[in-house]
PDB file of N, CA and C in Angstrom:
ATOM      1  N   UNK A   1      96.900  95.574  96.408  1.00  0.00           N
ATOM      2  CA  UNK A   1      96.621  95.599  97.828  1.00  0.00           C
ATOM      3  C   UNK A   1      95.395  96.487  98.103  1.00  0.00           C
ATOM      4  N   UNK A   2      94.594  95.921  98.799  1.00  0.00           N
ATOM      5  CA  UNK A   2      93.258  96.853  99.251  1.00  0.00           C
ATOM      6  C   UNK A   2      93.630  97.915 100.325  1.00  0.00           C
ATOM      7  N   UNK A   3      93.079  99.369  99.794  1.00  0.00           N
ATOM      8  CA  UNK A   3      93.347 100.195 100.397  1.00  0.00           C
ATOM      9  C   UNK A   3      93.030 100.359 101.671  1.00  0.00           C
ATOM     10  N   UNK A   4      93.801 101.764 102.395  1.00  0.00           N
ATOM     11  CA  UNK A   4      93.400 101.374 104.033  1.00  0.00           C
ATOM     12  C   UNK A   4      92.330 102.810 103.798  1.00  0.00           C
ATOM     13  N   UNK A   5      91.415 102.489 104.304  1.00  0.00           N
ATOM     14  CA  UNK A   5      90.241 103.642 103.993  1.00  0.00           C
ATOM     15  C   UNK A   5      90.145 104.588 105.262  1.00  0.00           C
ATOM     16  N   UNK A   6      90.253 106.049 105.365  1.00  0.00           N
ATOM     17  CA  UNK A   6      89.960 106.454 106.532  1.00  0.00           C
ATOM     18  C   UNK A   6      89.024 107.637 106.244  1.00  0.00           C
ATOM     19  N   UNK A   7      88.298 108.753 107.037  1.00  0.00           N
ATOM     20  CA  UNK A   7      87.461 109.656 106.912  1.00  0.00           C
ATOM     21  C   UNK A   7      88.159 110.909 106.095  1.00  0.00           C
ATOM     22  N   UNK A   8      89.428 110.450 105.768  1.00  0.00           N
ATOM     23  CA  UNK A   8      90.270 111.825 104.820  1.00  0.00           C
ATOM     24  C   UNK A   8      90.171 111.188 103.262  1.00  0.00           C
ATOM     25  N   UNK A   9      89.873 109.693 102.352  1.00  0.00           N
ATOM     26  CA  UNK A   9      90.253 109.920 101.786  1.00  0.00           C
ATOM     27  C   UNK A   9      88.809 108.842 101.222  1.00  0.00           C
ATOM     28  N   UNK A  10      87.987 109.151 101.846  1.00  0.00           N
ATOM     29  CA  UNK A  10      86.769 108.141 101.684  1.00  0.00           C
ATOM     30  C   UNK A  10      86.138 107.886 100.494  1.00  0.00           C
ATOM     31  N   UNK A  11      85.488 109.905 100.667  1.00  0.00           N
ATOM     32  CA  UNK A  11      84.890 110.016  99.747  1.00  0.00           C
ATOM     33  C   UNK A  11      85.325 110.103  98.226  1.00  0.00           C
ATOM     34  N   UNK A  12      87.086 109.965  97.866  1.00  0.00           N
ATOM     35  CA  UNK A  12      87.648 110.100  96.736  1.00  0.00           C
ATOM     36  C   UNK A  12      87.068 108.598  96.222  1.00  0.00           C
ATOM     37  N   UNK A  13      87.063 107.432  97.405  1.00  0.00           N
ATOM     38  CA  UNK A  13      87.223 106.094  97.035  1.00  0.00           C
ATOM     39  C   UNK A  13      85.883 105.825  96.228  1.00  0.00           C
ATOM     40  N   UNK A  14      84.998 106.018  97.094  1.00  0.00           N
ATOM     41  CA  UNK A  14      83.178 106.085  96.921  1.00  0.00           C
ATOM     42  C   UNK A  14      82.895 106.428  95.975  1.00  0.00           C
ATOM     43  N   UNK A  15      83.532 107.646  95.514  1.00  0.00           N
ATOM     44  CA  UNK A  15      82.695 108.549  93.939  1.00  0.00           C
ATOM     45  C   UNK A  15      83.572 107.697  92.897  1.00  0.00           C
ATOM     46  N   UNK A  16      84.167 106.659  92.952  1.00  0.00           N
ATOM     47  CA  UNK A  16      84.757 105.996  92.030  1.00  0.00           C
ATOM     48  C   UNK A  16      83.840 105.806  90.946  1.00  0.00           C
ATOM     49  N   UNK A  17      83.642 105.288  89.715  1.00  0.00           N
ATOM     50  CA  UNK A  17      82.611 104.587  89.206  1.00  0.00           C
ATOM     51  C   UNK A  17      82.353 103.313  89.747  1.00  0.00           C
ATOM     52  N   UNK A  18      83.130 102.769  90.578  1.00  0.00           N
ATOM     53  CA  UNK A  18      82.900 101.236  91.223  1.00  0.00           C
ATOM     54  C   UNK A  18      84.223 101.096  92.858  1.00  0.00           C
ATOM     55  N   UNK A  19      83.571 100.560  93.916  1.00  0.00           N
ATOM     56  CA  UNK A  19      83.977 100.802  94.638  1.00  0.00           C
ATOM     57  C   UNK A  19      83.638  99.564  95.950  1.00  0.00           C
ATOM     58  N   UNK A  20      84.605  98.732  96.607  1.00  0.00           N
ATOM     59  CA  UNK A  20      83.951  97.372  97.334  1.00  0.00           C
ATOM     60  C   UNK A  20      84.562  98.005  98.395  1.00  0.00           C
ATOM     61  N   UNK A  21      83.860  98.300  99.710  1.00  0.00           N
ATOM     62  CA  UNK A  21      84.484  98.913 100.476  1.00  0.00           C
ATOM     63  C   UNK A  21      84.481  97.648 102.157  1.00  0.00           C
ATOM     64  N   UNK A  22      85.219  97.301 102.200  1.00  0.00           N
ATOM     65  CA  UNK A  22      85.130  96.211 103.858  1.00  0.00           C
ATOM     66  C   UNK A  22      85.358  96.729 104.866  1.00  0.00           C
ATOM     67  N   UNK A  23      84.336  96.838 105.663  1.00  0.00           N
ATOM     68  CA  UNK A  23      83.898  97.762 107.171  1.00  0.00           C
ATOM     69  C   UNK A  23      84.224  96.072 107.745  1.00  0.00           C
ATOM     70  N   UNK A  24      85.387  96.357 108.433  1.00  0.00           N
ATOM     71  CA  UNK A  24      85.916  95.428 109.803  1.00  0.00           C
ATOM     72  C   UNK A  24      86.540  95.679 111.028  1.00  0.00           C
ATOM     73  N   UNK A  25      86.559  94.940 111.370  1.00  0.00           N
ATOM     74  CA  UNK A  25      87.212  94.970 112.465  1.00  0.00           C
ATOM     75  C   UNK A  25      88.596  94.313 113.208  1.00  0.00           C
ATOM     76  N   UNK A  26      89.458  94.280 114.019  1.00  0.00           N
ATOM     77  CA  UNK A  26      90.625  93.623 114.105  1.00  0.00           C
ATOM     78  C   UNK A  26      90.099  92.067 114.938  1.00  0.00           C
ATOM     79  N   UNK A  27      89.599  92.066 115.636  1.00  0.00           N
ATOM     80  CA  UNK A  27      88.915  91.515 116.433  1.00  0.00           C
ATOM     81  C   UNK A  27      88.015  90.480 116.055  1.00  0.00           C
ATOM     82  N   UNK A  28      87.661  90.891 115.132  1.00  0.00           N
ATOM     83  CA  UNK A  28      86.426  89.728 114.713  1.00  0.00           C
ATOM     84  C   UNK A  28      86.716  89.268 113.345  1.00  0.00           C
ATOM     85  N   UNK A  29      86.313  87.936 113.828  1.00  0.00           N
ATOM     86  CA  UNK A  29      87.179  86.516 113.028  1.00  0.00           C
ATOM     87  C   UNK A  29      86.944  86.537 111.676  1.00  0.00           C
ATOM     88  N   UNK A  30      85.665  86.612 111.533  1.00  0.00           N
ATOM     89  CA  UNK A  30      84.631  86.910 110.884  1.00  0.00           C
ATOM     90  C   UNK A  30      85.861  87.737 109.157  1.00  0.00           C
ATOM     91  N   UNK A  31      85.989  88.422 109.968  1.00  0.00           N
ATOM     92  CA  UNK A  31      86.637  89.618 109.139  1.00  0.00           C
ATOM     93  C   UNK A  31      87.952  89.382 108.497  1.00  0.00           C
ATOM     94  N   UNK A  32      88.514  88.867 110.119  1.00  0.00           N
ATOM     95  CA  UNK A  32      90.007  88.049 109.297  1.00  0.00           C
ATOM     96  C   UNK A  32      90.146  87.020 108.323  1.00  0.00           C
ATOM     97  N   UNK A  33      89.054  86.300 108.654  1.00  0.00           N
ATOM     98  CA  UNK A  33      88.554  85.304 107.458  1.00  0.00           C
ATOM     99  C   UNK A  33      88.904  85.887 105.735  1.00  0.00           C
ATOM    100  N   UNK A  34      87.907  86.759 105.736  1.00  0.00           N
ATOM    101  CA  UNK A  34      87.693  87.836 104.697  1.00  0.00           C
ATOM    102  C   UNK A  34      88.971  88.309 104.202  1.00  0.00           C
ATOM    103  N   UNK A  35      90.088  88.918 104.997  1.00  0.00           N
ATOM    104  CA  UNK A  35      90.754  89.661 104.592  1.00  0.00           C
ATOM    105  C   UNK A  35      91.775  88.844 103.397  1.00  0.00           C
ATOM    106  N   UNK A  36      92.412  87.584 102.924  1.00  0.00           N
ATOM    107  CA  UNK A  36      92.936  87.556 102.057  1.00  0.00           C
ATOM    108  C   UNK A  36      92.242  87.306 100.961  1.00  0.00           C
ATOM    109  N   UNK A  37      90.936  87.083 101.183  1.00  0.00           N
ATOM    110  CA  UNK A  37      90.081  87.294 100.026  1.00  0.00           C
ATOM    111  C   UNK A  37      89.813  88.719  99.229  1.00  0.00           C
ATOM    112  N   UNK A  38      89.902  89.264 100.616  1.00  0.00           N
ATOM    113  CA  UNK A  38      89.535  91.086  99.898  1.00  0.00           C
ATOM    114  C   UNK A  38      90.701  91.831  99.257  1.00  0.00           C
ATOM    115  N   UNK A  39      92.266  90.857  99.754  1.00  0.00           N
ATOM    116  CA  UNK A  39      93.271  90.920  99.090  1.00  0.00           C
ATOM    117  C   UNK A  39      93.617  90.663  97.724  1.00  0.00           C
ATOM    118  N   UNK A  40      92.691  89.547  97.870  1.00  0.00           N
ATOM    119  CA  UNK A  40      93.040  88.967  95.924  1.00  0.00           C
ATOM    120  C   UNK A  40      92.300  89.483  95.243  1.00  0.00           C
ATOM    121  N   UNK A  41      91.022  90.136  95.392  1.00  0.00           N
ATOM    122  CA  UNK A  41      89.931  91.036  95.378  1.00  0.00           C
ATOM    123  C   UNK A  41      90.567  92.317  94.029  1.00  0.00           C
ATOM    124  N   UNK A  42      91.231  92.761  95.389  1.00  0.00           N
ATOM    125  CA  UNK A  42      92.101  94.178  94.962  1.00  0.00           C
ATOM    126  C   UNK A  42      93.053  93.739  93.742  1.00  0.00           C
ATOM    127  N   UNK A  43      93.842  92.581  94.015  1.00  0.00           N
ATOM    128  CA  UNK A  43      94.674  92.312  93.181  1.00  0.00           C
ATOM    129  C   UNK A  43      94.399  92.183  91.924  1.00  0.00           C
ATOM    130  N   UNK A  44      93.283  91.281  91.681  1.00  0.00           N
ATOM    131  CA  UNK A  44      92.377  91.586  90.280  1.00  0.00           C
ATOM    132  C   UNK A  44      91.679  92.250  89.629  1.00  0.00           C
ATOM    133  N   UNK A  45      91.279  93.168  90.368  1.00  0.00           N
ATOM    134  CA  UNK A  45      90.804  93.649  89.929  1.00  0.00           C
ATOM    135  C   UNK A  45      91.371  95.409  89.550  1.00  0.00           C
ATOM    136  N   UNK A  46      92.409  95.662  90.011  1.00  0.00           N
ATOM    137  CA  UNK A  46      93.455  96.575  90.329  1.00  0.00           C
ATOM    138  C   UNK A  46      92.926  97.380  88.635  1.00  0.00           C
ATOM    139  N   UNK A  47      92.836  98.933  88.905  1.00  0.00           N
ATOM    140  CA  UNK A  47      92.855  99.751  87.754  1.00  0.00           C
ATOM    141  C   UNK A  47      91.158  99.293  87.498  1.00  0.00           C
ATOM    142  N   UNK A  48      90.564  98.321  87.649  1.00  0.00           N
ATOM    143  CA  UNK A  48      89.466  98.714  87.380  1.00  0.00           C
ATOM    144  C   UNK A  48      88.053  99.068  88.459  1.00  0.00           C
ATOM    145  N   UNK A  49      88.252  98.059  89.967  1.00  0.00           N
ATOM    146  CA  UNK A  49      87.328  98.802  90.907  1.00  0.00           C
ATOM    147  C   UNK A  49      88.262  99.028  92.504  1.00  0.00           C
ATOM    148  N   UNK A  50      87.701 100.134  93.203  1.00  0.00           N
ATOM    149  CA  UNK A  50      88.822 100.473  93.694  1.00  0.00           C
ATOM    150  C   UNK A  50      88.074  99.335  95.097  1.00  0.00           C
ATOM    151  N   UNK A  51      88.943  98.792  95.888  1.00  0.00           N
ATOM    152  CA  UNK A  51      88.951  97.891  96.553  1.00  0.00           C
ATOM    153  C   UNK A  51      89.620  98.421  98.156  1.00  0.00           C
ATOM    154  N   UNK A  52      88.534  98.777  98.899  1.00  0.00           N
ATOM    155  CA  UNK A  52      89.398  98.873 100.196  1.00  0.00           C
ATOM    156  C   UNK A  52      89.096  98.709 101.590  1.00  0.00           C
ATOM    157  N   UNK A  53      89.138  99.409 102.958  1.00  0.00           N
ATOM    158  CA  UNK A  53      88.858  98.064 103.988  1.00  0.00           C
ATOM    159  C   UNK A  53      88.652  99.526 105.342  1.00  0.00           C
ATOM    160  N   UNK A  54      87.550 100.054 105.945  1.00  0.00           N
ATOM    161  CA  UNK A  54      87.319 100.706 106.885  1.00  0.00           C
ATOM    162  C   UNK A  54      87.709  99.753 108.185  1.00  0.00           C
ATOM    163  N   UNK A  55      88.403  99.910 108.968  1.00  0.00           N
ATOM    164  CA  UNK A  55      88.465  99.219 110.451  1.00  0.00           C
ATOM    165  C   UNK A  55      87.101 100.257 111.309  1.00  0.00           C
ATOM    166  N   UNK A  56      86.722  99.517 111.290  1.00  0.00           N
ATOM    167  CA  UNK A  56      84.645 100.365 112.454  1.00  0.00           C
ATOM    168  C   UNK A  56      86.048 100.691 113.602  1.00  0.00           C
ATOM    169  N   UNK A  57      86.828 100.169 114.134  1.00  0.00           N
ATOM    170  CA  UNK A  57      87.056 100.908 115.653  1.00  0.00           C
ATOM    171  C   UNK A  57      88.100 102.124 115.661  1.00  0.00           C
ATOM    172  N   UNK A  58      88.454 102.383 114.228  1.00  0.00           N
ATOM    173  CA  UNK A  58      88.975 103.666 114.006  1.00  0.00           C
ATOM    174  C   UNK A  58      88.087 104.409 113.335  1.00  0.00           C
ATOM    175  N   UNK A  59      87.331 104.402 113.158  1.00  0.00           N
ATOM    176  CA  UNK A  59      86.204 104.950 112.104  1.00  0.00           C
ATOM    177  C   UNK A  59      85.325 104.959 112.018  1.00  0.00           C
ATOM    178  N   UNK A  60      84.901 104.944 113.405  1.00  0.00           N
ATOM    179  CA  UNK A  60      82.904 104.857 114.004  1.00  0.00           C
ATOM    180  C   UNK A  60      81.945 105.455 113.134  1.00  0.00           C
ATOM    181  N   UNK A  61      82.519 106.730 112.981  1.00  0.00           N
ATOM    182  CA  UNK A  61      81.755 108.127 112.388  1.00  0.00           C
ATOM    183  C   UNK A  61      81.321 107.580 111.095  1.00  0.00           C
ATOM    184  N   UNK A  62      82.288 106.635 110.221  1.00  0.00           N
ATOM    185  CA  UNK A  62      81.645 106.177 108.860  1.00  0.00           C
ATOM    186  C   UNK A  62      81.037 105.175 108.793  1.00  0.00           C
ATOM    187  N   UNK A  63      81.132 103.833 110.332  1.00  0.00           N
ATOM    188  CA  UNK A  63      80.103 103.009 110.215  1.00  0.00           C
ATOM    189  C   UNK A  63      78.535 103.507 110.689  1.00  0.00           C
ATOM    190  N   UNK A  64      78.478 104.339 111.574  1.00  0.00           N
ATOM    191  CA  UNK A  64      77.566 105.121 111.768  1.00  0.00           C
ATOM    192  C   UNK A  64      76.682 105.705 110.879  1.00  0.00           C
ATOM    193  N   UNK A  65      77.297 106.010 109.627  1.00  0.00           N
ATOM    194  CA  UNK A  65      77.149 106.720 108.802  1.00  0.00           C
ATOM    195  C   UNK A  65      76.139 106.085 107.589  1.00  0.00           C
ATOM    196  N   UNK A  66      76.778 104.720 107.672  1.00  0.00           N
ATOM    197  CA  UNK A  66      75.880 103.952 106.767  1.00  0.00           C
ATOM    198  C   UNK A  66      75.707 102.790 107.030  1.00  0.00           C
ATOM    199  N   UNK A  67      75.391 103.035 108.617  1.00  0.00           N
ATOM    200  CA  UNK A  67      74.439 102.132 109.319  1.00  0.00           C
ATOM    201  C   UNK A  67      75.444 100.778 109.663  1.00  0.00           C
ATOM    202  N   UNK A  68      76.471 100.625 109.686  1.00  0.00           N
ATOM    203  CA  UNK A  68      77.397  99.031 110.146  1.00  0.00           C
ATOM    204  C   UNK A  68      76.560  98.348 111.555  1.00  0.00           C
ATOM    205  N   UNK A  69      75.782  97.613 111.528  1.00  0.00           N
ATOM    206  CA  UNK A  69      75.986  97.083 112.761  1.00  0.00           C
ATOM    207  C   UNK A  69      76.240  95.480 112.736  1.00  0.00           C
ATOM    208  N   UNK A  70      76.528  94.880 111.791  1.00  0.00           N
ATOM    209  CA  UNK A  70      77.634  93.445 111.798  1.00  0.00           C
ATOM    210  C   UNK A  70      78.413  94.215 110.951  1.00  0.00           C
ATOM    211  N   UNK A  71      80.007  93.091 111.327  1.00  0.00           N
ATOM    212  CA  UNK A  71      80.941  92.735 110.411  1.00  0.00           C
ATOM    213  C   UNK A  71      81.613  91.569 110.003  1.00  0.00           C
ATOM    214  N   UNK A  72      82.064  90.960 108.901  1.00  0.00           N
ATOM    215  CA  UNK A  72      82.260  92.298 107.895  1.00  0.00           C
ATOM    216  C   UNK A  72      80.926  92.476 107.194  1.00  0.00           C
ATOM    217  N   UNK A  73      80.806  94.014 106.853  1.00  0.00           N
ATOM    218  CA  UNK A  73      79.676  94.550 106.246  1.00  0.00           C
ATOM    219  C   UNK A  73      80.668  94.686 104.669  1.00  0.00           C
ATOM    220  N   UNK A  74      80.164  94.368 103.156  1.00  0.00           N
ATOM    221  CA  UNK A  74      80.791  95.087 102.145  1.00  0.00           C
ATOM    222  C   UNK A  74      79.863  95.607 101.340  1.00  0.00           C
ATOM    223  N   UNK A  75      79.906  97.318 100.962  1.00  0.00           N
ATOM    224  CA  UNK A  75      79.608  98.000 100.481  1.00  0.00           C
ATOM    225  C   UNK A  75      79.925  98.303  99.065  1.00  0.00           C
ATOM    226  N   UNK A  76      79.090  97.988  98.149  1.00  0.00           N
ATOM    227  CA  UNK A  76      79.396  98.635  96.560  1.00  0.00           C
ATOM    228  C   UNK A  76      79.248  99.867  96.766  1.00  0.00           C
ATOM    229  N   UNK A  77      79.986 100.593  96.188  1.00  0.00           N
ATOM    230  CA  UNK A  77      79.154 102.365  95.874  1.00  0.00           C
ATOM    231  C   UNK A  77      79.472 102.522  94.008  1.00  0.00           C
ATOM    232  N   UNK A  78      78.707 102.916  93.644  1.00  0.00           N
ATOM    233  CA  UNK A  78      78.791 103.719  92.519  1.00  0.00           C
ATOM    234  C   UNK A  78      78.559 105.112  92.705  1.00  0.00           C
ATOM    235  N   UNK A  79      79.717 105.816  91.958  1.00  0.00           N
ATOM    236  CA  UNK A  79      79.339 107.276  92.182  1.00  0.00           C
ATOM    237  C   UNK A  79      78.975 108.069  93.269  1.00  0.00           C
ATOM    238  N   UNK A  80      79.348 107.405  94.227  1.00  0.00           N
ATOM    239  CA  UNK A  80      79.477 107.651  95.718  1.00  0.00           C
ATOM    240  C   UNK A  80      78.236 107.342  96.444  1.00  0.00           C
ATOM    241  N   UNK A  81      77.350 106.264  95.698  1.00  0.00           N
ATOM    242  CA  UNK A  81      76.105 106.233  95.955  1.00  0.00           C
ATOM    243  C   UNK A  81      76.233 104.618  96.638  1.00  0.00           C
ATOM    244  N   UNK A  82      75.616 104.077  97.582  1.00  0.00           N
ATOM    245  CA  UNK A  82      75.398 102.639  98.094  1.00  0.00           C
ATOM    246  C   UNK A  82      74.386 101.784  96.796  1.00  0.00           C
ATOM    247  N   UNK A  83      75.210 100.734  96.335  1.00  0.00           N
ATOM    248  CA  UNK A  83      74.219 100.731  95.485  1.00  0.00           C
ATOM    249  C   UNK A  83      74.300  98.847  95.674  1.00  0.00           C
ATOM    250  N   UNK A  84      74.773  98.184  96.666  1.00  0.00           N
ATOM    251  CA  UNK A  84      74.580  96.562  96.998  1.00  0.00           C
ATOM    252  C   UNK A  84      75.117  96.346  98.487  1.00  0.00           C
ATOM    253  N   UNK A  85      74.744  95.839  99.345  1.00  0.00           N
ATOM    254  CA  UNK A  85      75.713  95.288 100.335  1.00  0.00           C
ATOM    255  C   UNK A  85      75.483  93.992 100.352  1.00  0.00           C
ATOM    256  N   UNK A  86      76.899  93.092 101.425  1.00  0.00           N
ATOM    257  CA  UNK A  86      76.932  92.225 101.605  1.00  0.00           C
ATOM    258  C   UNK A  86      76.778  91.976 103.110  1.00  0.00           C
ATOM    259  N   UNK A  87      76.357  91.244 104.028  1.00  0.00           N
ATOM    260  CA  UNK A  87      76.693  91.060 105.636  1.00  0.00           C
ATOM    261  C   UNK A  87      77.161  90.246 105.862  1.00  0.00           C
ATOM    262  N   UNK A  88      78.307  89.997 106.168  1.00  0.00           N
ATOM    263  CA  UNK A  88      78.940  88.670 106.931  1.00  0.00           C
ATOM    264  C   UNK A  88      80.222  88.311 105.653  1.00  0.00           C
ATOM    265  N   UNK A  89      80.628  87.427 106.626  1.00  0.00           N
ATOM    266  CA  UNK A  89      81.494  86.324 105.579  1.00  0.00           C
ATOM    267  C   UNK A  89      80.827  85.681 104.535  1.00  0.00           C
ATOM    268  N   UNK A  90      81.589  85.290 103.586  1.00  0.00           N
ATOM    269  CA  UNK A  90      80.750  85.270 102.386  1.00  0.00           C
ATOM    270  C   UNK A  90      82.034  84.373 101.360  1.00  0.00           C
ATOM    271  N   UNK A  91      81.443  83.325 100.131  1.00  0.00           N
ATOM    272  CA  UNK A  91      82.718  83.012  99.600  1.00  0.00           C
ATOM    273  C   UNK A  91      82.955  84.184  98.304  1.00  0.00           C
ATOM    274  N   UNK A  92      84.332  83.965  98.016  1.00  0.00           N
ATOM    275  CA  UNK A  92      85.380  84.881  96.933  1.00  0.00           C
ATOM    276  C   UNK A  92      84.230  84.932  96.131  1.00  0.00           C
ATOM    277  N   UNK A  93      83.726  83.765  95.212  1.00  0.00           N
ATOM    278  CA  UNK A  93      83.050  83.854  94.213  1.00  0.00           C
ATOM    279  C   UNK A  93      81.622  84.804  94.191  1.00  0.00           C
ATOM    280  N   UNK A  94      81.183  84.786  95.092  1.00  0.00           N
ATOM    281  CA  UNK A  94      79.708  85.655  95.611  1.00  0.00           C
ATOM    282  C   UNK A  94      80.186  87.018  95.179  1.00  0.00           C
ATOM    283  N   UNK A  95      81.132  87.690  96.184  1.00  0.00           N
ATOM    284  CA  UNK A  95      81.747  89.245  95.681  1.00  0.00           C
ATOM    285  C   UNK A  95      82.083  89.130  94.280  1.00  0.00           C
ATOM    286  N   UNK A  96      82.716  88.184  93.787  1.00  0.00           N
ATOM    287  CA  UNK A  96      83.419  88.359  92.074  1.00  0.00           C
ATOM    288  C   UNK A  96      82.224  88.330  91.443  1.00  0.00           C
ATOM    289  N   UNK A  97      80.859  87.322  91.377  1.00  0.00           N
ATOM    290  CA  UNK A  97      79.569  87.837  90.524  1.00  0.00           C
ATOM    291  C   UNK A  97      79.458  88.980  90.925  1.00  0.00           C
ATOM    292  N   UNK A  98      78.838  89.990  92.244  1.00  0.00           N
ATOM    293  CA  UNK A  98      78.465  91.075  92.241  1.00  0.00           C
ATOM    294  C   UNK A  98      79.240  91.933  91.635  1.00  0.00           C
ATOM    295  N   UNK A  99      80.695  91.846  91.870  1.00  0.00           N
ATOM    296  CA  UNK A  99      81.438  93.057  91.098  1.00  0.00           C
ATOM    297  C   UNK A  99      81.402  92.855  89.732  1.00  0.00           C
ATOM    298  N   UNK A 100      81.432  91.489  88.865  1.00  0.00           N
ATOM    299  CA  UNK A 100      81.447  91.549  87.653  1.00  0.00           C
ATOM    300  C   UNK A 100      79.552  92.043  86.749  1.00  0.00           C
ATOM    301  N   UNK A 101      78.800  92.063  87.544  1.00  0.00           N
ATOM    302  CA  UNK A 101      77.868  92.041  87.320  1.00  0.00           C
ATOM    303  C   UNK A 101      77.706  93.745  87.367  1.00  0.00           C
ATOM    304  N   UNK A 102      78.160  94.736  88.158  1.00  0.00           N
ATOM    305  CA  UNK A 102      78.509  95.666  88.122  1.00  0.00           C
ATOM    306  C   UNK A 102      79.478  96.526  86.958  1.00  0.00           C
ATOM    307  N   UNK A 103      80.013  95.632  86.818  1.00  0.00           N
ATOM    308  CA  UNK A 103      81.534  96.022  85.469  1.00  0.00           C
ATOM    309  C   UNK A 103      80.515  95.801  83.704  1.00  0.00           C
ATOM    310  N   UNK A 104      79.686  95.232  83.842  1.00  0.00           N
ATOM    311  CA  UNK A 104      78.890  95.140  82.855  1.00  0.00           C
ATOM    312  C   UNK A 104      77.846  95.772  82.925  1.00  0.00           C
ATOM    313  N   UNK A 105      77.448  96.629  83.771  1.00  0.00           N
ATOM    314  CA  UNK A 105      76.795  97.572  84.092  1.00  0.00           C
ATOM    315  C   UNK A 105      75.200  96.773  84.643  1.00  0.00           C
ATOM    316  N   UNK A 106      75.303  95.613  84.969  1.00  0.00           N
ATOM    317  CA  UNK A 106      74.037  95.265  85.739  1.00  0.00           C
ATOM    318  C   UNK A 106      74.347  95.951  86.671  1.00  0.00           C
ATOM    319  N   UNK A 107      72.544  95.823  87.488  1.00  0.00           N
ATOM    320  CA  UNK A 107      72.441  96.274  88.478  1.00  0.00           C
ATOM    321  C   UNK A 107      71.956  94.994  89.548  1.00  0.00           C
ATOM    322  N   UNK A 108      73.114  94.948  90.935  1.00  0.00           N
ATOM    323  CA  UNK A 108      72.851  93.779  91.567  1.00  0.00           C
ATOM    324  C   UNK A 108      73.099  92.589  91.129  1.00  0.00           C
TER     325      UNK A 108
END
């Protein structure tokens, strides 16, 4: 299950060595779309990248932070660093190259 991400436990998620983070919203479709994808996401990838899901309207301060202005926005971090995003809806397979492309240590 993809984690619920909030400003207490962020930065543990981020400094991961690998990290898909989904800035959404309840509201936008867009996002709900996304969400059982970002579910199976987590599920597979479980123990190896940590997989989890910012709601922007509880958590302004962190879309603010690194700039959200669509959703869903998804964020790679390595090492707590931004190191790919995605904007919008997007299919399963698109995120599974970037993350596997990541797990083999490409970059992008």
């Amino acid at each position: 299950m993809a984690l619920e991400i909030n400003k207490n436990n962020f930065s543990e998620v981020i400094n991961s060595p690998l990290a898909l983070v989904d800035f959404w919203a309840e509201w936008c479709q867009p996002c709900r779309m996304m969400t059982p994808i970002v579910e199976e996401l987590a599920k597979e990838y479980e123990g190896k990248v940590k997989i989890g899901k910012v709601n922007v309207d509880n958590e302004p301060e962190l879309a603010e932070k690194y700039g959200i202005m669509s959703i869903p926005a998804f964020l790679f971090f390595t090492q707590g660093k931004v190191a790919d995003k995605v904007i919008g809806a997007c299919p399963k397979e698109y995120l599974k190259e970037k993350i596997e492309k990541f797990l083999k240590g490409e970059r992008k």
